[in-house]
N, C-alpha and C. Protein backbone atom coordinates (compact mmCIF):
# COMPACT_ATOMS: atom_id res chain seq x y z
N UNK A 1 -0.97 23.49 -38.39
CA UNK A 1 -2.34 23.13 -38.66
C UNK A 1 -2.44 21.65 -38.99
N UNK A 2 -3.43 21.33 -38.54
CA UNK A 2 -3.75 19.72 -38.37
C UNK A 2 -4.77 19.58 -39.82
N UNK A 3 -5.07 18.60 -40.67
CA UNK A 3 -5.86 18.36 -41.73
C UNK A 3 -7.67 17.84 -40.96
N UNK A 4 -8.20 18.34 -40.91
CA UNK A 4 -9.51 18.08 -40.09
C UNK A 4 -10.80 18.04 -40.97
N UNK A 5 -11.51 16.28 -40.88
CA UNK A 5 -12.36 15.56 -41.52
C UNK A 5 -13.96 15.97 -41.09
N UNK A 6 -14.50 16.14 -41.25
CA UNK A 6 -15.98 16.62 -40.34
C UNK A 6 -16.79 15.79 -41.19
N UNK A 7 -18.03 15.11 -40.08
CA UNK A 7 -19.40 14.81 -41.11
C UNK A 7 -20.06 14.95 -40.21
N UNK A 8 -21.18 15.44 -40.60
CA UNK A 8 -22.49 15.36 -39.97
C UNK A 8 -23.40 14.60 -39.67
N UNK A 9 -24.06 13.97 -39.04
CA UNK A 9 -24.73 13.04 -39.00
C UNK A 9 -26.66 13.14 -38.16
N UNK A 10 -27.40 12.59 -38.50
CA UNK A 10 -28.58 12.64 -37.81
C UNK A 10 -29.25 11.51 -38.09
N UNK A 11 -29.58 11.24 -36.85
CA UNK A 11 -30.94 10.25 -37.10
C UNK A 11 -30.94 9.58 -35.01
N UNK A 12 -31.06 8.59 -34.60
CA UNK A 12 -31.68 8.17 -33.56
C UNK A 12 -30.66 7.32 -32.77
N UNK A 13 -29.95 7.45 -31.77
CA UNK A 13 -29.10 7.34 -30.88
C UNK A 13 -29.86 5.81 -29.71
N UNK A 14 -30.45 5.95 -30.14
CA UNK A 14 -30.87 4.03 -29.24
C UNK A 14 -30.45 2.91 -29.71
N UNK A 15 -29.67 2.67 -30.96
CA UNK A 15 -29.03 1.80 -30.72
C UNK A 15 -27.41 1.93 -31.60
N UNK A 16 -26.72 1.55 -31.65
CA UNK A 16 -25.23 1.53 -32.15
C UNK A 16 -25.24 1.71 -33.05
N UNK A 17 -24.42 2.28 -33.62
CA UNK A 17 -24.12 2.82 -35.41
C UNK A 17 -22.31 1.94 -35.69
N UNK A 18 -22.40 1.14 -36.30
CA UNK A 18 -21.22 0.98 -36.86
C UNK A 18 -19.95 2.22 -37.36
N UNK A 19 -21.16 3.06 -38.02
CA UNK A 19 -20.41 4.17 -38.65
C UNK A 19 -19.50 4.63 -37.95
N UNK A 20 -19.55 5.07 -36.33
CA UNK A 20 -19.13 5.70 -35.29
C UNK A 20 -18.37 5.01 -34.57
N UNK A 21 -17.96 3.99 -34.86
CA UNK A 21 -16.39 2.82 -34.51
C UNK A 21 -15.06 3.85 -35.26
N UNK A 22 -14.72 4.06 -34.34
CA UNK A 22 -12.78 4.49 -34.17
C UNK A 22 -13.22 6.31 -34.36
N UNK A 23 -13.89 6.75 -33.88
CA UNK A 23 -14.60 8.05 -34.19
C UNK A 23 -13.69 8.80 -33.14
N UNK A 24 -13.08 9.68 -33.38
CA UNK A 24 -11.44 10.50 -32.71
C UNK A 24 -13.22 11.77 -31.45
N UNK A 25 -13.99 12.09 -31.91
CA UNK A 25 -15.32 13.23 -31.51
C UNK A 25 -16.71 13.12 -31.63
N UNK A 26 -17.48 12.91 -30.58
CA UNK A 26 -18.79 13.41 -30.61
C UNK A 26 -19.34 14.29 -30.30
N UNK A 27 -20.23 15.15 -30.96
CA UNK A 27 -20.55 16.43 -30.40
C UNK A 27 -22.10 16.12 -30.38
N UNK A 28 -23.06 16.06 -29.13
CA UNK A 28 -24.43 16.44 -29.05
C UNK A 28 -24.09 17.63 -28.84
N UNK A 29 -24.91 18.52 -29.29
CA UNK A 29 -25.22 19.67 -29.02
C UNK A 29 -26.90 19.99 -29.01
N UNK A 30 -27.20 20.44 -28.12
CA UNK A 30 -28.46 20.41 -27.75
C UNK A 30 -29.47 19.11 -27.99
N UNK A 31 -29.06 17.97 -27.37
CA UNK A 31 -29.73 16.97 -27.86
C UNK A 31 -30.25 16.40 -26.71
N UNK A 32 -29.98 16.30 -25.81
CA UNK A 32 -30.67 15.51 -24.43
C UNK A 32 -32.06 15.80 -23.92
N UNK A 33 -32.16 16.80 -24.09
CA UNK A 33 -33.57 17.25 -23.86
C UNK A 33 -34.68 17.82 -25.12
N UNK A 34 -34.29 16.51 -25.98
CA UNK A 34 -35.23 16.26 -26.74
C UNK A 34 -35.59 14.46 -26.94
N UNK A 35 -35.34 13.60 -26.13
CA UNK A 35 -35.02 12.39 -26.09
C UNK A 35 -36.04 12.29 -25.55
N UNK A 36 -36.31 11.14 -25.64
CA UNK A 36 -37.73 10.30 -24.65
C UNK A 36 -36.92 9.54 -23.85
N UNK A 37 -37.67 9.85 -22.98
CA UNK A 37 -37.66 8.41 -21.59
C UNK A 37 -36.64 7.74 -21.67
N UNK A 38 -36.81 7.29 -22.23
CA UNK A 38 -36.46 5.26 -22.53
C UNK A 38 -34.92 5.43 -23.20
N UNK A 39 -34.95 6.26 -24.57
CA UNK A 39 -34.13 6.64 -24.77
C UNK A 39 -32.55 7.83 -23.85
N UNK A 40 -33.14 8.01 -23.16
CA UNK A 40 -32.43 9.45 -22.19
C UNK A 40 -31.96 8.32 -21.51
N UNK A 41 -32.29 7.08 -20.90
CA UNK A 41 -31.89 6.05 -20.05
C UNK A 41 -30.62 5.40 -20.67
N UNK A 42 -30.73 5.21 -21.80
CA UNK A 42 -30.06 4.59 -22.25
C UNK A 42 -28.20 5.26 -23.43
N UNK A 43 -28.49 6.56 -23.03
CA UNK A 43 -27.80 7.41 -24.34
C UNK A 43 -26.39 7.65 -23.93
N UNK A 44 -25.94 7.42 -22.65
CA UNK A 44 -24.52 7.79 -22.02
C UNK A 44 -23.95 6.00 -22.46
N UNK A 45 -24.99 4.94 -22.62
CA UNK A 45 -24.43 3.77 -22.17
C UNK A 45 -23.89 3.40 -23.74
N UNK A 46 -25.09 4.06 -24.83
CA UNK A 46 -25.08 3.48 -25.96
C UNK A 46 -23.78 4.67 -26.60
N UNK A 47 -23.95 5.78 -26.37
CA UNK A 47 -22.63 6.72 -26.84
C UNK A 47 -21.42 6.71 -26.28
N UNK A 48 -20.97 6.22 -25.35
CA UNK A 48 -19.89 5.67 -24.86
C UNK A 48 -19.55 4.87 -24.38
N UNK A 49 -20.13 3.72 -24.53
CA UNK A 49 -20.00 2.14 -24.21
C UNK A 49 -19.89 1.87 -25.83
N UNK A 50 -20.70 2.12 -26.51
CA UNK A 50 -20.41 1.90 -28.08
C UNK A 50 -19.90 2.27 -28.90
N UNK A 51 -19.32 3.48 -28.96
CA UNK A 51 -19.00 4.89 -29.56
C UNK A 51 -17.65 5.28 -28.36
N UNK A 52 -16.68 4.73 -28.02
CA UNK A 52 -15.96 5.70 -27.50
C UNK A 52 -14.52 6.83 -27.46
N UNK A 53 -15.64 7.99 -27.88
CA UNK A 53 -14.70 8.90 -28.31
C UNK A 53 -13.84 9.31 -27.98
N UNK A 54 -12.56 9.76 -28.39
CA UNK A 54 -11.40 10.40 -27.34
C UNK A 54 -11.83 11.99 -27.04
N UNK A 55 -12.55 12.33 -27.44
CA UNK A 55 -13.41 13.40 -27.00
C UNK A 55 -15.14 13.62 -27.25
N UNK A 56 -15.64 14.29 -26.07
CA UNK A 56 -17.14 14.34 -26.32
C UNK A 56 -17.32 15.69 -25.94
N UNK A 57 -18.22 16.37 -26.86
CA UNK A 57 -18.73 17.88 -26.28
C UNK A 57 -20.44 17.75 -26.50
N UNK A 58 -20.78 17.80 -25.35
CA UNK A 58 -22.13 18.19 -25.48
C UNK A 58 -22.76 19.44 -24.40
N UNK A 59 -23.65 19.97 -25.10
CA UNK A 59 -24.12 21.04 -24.75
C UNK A 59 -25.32 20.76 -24.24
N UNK A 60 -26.25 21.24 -23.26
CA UNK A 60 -27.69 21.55 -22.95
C UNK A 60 -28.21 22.83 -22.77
N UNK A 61 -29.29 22.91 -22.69
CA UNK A 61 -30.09 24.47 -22.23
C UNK A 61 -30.01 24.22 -20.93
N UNK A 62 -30.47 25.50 -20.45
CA UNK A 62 -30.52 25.63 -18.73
C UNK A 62 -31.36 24.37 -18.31
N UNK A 63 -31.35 24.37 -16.78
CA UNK A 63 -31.89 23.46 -15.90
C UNK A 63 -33.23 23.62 -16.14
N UNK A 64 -33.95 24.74 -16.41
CA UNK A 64 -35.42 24.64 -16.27
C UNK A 64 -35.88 24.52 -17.21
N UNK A 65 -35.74 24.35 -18.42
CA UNK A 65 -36.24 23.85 -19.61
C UNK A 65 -36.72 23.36 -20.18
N UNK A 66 -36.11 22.20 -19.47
CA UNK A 66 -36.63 20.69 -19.67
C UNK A 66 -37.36 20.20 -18.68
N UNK A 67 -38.64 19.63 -18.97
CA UNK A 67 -39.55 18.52 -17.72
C UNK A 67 -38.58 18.28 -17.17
N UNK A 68 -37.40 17.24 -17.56
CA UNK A 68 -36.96 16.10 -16.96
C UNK A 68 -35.77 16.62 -16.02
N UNK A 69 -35.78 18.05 -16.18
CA UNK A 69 -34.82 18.49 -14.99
C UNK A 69 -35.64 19.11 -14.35
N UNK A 70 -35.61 19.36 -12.44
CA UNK A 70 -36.47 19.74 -11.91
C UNK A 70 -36.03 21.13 -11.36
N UNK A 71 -36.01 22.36 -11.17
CA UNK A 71 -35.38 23.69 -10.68
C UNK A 71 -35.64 23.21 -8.97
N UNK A 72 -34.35 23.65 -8.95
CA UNK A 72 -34.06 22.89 -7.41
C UNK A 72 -33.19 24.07 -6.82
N UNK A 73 -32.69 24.40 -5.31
CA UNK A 73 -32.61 25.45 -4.39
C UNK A 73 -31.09 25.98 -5.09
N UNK A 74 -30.82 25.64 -6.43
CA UNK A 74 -29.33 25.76 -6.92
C UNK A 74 -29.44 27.07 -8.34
N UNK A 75 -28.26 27.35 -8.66
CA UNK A 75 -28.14 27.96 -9.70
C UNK A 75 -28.68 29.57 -9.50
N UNK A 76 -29.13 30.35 -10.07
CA UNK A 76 -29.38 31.90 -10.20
C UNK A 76 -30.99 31.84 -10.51
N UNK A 77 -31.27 32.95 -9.87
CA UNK A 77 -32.96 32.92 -10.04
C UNK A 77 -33.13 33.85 -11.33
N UNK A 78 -33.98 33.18 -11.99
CA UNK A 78 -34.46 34.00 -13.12
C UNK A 78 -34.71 35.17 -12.92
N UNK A 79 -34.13 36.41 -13.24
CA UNK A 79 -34.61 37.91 -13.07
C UNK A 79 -36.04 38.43 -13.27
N UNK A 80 -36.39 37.43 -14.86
CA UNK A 80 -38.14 38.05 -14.96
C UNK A 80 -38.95 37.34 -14.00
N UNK A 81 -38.38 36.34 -12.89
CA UNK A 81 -39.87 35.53 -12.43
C UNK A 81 -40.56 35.13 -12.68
N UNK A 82 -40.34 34.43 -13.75
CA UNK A 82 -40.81 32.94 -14.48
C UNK A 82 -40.54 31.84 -12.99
C-alpha cells in the first residue's frame, strides 16, 4: 500500500491555479458540460498546458445531454424515444 494525499478542490478552471503545479492527478468528473463557451475553448489548454498531470480522469454524461454535443448517426438509440 502506497500512503495517498487527496484534496478537493472547486472553483473556476479559466485561468491557472498555482496550487496545481507538480499535481501527480486530475479528476473532472462531470464537469465539461457545465462550462460556457469561452471557457470549454479554453479548458484542455489551461488543464494541461498548465496543470500537467501524470494522470487525468475525467468523466462526462452521454452525448445527448449536452447542447454542445450534437446526437449524430453514432452510438445506441435511446430505447424510450426521446
Amino acid at each position: 500500500f502506497e500512503q495517498l494525499d487527496v484534496s478537493s478542490w472547486e472553483g473556476g478552471l479559466q485561468s491557472p491555479n498555482p496550487t496545481f503545479k507538480g499535481i501527480e492527478c486530475i479528476m473532472a468528473t462531470e464537469v465539461v458540460e457545465h462550462l460556457p463557451k469561452d471557457v470549454l475553448n479554453t479548458f484542455a489548454h489551461i488543464l494541461l498546458g498548465n496543470h500537467p498531470p501524470r494522470l487525468l480522469l475525467m468523466t462526462t454524461p452521454p452525448f445527448d445531454f449536452n447542447e454542445h454535443f450534437c446526437a449524430q448517426a453514432w452510438g445506441f438509440p435511446d430505447p424510450t424515444g426521446r
